[in-house]
Protein backbone atom coordinates (compact mmCIF):
# COMPACT_ATOMS: atom_id res chain seq x y z
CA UNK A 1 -2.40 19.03 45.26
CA UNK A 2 -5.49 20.91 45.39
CA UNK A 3 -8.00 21.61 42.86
CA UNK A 4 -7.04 24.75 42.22
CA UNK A 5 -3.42 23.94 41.32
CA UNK A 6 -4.62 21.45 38.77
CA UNK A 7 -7.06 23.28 37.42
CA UNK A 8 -4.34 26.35 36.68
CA UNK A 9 -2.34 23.29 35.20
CA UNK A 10 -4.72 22.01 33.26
CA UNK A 11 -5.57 24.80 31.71
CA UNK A 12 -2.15 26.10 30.51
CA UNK A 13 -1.48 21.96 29.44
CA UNK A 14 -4.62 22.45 27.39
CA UNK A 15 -3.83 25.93 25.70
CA UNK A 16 -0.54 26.16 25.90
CA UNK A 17 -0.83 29.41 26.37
CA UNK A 18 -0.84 32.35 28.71
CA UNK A 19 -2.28 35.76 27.59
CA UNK A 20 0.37 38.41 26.16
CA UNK A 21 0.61 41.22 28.21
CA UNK A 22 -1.71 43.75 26.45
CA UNK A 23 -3.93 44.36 29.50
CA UNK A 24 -0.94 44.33 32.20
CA UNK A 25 0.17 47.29 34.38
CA UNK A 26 3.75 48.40 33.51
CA UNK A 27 5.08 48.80 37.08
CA UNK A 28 8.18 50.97 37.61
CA UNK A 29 9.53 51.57 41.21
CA UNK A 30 7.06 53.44 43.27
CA UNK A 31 4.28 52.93 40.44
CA UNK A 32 0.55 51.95 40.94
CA UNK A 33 -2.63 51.50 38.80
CA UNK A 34 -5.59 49.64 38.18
CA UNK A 35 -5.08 46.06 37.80
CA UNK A 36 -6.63 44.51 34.75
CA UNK A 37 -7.45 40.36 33.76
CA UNK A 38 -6.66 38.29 31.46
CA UNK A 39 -7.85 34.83 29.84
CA UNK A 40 -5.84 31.64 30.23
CA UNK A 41 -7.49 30.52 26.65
CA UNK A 42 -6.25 33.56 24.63
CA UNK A 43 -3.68 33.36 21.93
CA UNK A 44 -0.26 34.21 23.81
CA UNK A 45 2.76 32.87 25.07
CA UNK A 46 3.63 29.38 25.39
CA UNK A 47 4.69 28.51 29.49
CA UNK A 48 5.92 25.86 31.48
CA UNK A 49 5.42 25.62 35.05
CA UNK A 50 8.61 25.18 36.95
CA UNK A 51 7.53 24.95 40.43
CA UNK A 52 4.35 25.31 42.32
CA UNK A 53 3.84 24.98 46.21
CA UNK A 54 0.61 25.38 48.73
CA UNK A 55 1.11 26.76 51.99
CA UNK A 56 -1.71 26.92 55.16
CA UNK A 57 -1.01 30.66 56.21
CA UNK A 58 -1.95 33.02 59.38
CA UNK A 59 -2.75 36.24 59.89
CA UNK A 60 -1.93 37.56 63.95
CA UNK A 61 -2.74 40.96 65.11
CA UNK A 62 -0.56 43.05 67.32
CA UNK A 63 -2.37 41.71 70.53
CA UNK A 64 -1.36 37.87 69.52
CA UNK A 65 -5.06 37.21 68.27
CA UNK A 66 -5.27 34.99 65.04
CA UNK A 67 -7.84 37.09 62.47
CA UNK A 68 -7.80 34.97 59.41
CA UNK A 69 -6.13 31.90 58.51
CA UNK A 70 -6.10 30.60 55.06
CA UNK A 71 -4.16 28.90 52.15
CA UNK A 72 -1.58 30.62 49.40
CA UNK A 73 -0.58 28.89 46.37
CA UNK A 74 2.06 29.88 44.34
CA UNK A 75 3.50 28.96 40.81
CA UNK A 76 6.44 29.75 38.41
CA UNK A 77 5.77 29.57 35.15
CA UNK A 78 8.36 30.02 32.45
CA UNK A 79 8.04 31.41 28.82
CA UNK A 80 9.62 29.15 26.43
CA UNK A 81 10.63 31.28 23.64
CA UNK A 82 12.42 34.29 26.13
CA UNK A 83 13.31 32.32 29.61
CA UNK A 84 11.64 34.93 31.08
CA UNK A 85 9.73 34.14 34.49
CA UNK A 86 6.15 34.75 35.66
CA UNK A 87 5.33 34.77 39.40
CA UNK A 88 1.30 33.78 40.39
CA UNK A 89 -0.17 33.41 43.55
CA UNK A 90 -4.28 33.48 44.73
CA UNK A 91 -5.53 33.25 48.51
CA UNK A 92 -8.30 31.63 49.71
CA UNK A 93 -9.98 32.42 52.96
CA UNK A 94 -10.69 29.75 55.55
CA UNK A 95 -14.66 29.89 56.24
CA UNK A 96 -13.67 30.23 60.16
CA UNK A 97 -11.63 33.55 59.75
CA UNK A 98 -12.71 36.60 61.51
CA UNK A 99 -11.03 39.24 58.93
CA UNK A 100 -11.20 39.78 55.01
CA UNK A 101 -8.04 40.21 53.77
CA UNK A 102 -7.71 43.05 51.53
CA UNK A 103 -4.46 43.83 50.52
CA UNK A 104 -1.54 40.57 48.96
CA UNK A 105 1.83 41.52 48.72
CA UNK A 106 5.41 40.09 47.28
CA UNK A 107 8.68 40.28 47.55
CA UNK A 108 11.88 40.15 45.73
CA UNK A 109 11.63 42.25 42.63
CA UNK A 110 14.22 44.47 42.78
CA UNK A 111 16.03 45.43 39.42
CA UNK A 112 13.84 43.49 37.41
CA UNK A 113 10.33 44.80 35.05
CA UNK A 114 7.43 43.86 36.21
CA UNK A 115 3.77 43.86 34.41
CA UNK A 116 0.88 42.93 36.45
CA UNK A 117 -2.88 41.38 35.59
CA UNK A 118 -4.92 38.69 36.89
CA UNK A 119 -6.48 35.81 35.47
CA UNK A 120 -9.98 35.56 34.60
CA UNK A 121 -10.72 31.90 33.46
CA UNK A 122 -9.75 29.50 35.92
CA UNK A 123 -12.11 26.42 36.56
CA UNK A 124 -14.43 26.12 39.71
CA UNK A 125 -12.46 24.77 42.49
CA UNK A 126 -13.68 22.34 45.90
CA UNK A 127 -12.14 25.58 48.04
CA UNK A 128 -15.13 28.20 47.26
CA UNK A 129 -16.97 29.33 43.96
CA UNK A 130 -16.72 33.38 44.60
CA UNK A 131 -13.61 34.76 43.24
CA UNK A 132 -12.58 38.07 44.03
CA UNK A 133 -10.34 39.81 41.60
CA UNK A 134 -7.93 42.97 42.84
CA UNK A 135 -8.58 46.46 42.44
CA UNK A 136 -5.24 47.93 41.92
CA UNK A 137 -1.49 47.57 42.10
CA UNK A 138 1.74 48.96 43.44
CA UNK A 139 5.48 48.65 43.41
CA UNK A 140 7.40 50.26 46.28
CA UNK A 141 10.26 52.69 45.44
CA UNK A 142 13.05 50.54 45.73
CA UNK A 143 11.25 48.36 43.38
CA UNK A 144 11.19 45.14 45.74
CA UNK A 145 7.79 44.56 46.95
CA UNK A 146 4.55 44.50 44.55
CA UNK A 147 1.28 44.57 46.11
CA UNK A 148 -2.46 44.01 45.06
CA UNK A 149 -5.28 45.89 46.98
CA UNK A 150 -8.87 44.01 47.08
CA UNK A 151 -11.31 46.76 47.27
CA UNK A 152 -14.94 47.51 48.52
CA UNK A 153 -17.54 47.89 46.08
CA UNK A 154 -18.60 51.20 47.45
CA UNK A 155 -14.97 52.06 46.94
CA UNK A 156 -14.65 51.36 43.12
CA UNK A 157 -13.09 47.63 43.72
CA UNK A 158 -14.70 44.19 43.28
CA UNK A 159 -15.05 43.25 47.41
CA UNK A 160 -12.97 41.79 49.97
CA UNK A 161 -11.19 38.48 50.06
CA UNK A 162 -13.85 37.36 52.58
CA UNK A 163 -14.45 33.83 54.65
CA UNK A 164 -15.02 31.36 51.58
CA UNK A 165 -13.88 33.25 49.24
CA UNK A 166 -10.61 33.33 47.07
CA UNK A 167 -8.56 35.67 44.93
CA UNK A 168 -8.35 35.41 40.93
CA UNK A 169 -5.10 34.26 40.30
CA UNK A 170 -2.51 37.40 40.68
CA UNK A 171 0.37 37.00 37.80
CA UNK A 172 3.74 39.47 37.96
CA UNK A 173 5.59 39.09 34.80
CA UNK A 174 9.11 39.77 34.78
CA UNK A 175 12.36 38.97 32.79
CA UNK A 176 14.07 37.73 35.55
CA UNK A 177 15.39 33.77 34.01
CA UNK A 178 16.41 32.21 37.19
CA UNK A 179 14.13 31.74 40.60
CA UNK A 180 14.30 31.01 44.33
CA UNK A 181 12.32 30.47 47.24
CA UNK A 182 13.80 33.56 49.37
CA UNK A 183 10.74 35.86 48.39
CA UNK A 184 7.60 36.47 50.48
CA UNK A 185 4.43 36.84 50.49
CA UNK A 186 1.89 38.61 52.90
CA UNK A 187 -1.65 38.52 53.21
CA UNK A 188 -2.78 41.90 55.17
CA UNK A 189 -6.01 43.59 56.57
CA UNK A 190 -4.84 44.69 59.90
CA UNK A 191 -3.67 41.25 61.25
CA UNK A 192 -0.50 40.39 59.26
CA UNK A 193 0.25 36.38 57.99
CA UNK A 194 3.59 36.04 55.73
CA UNK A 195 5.63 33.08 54.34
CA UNK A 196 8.46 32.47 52.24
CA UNK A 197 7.77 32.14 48.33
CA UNK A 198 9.05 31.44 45.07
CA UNK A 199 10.83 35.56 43.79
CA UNK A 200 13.51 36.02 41.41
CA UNK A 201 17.11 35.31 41.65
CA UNK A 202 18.51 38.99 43.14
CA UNK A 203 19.31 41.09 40.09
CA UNK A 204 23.43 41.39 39.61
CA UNK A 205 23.02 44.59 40.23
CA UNK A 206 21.03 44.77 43.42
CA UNK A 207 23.78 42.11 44.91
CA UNK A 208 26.63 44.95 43.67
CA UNK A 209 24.92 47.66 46.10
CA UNK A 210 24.87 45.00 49.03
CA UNK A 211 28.38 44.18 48.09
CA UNK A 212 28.94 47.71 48.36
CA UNK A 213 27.16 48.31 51.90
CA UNK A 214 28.49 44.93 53.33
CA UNK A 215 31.91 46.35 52.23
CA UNK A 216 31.61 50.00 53.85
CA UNK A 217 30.16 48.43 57.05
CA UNK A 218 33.72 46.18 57.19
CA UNK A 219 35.75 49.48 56.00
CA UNK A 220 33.99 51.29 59.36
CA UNK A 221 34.37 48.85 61.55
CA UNK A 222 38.36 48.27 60.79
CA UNK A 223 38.41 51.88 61.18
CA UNK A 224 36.84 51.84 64.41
């Protein structure tokens, strides 16, 4: 387990708490907007943390060439007086990669809310001592995929998720009360690198419509 992991632990053993979501971004299919933090010390909500998992992760190019490799960690965290789930993930670039990273995105939202931040307060960690925290935020319009952009400086953001350097924790909120590992996530600045993470349980309503499509494509093909 690395630092990192137990420092994010620590800290929510310590305060039992996680920061109510006065500073998040209220993202609605095809919304986007700047992405505000939060402190792991403030007065909030009271979480457990359900499952948490670090993966080594590579980004290749479309010639084959390997541009950044690096390490995700990812965490579900649970409010205990809703159910409700919280998604959080950070990135750390390997001191060998070529490429900074500047754009993190996730998968598996679909039908559920979603409010955005990032954290502000976690501990130093053995990985690198610069964190850089994103810019903005987006939801796609089918509502599935939420991504962060890291920006330049020169273009409003806070830099690049350079060699050594790692992300503030990124936290999606959500009401979604069940979890699975059938997500992903993707770390992106021209050279692509994408596992499978922790996402919410498909929404009833978003497995109806597949129903639906799985149903019309059998309907077709009988026809046929």
């Amino acid at each position: 387990m690395s630092n990192r992991i137990i420092a994010l632990c620590g800290a929510l053993a310590l305060t039992g708490a996680l920061a109510t979501s006065a500073n998040a971004i209220i993202l609605n299919p095809g919304d986007s907007g700047t992405v505000d933090g939060f402190a792991l010390g403030s007065v909030g909500v009271d979480y457990n943390i359900l499952a948490q998992n670090s993966q080594d992760i590579t980004g290749v190019n479309a010639l084959g060439h390997v541009r950044f490799t690096g390490i995700l960690e990812t965490f579900v965290l649970q409010e205990t007086a809703t159910g409700d789930l919280d998604f959080v993930y950070d990135y750390y670039n390997n001191p060998n990669s070529i490429d900074s990273p500047s754009r993190v995105t996730v998968t598996g939202f679909q039908g559920w809310t979603t409010n955005v931040q990032y954290i502000t307060d976690h501990e130093p960690s053995n990985l690198a001592s610069t964190f850089i925290q994103p810019h903005t935020a987006n939801r796609s319009n089918d509502g599935d995929e939420i991504g962060f952009t890291f920006d330049t400086v020169a273009n409003g953001g806070y830099g690049l998720i350079a060699p050594n350097t790692v992300s503030m924790y990124m936290a999606v909120r959500t009401n979604a009360t069940a979890f699975t590992d059938q997500g992903t996530t993707s770390i992106i600045d021209g050279a692509v690198g994408t596992v499978q993470t922790y996402s919410p349980v498909p929404e009833p309503a978003s497995i109806a419509v597949l129903g639906l499509g799985a149903l019309g494509l059998l309907v077709r093909r009988r026809r046929s």
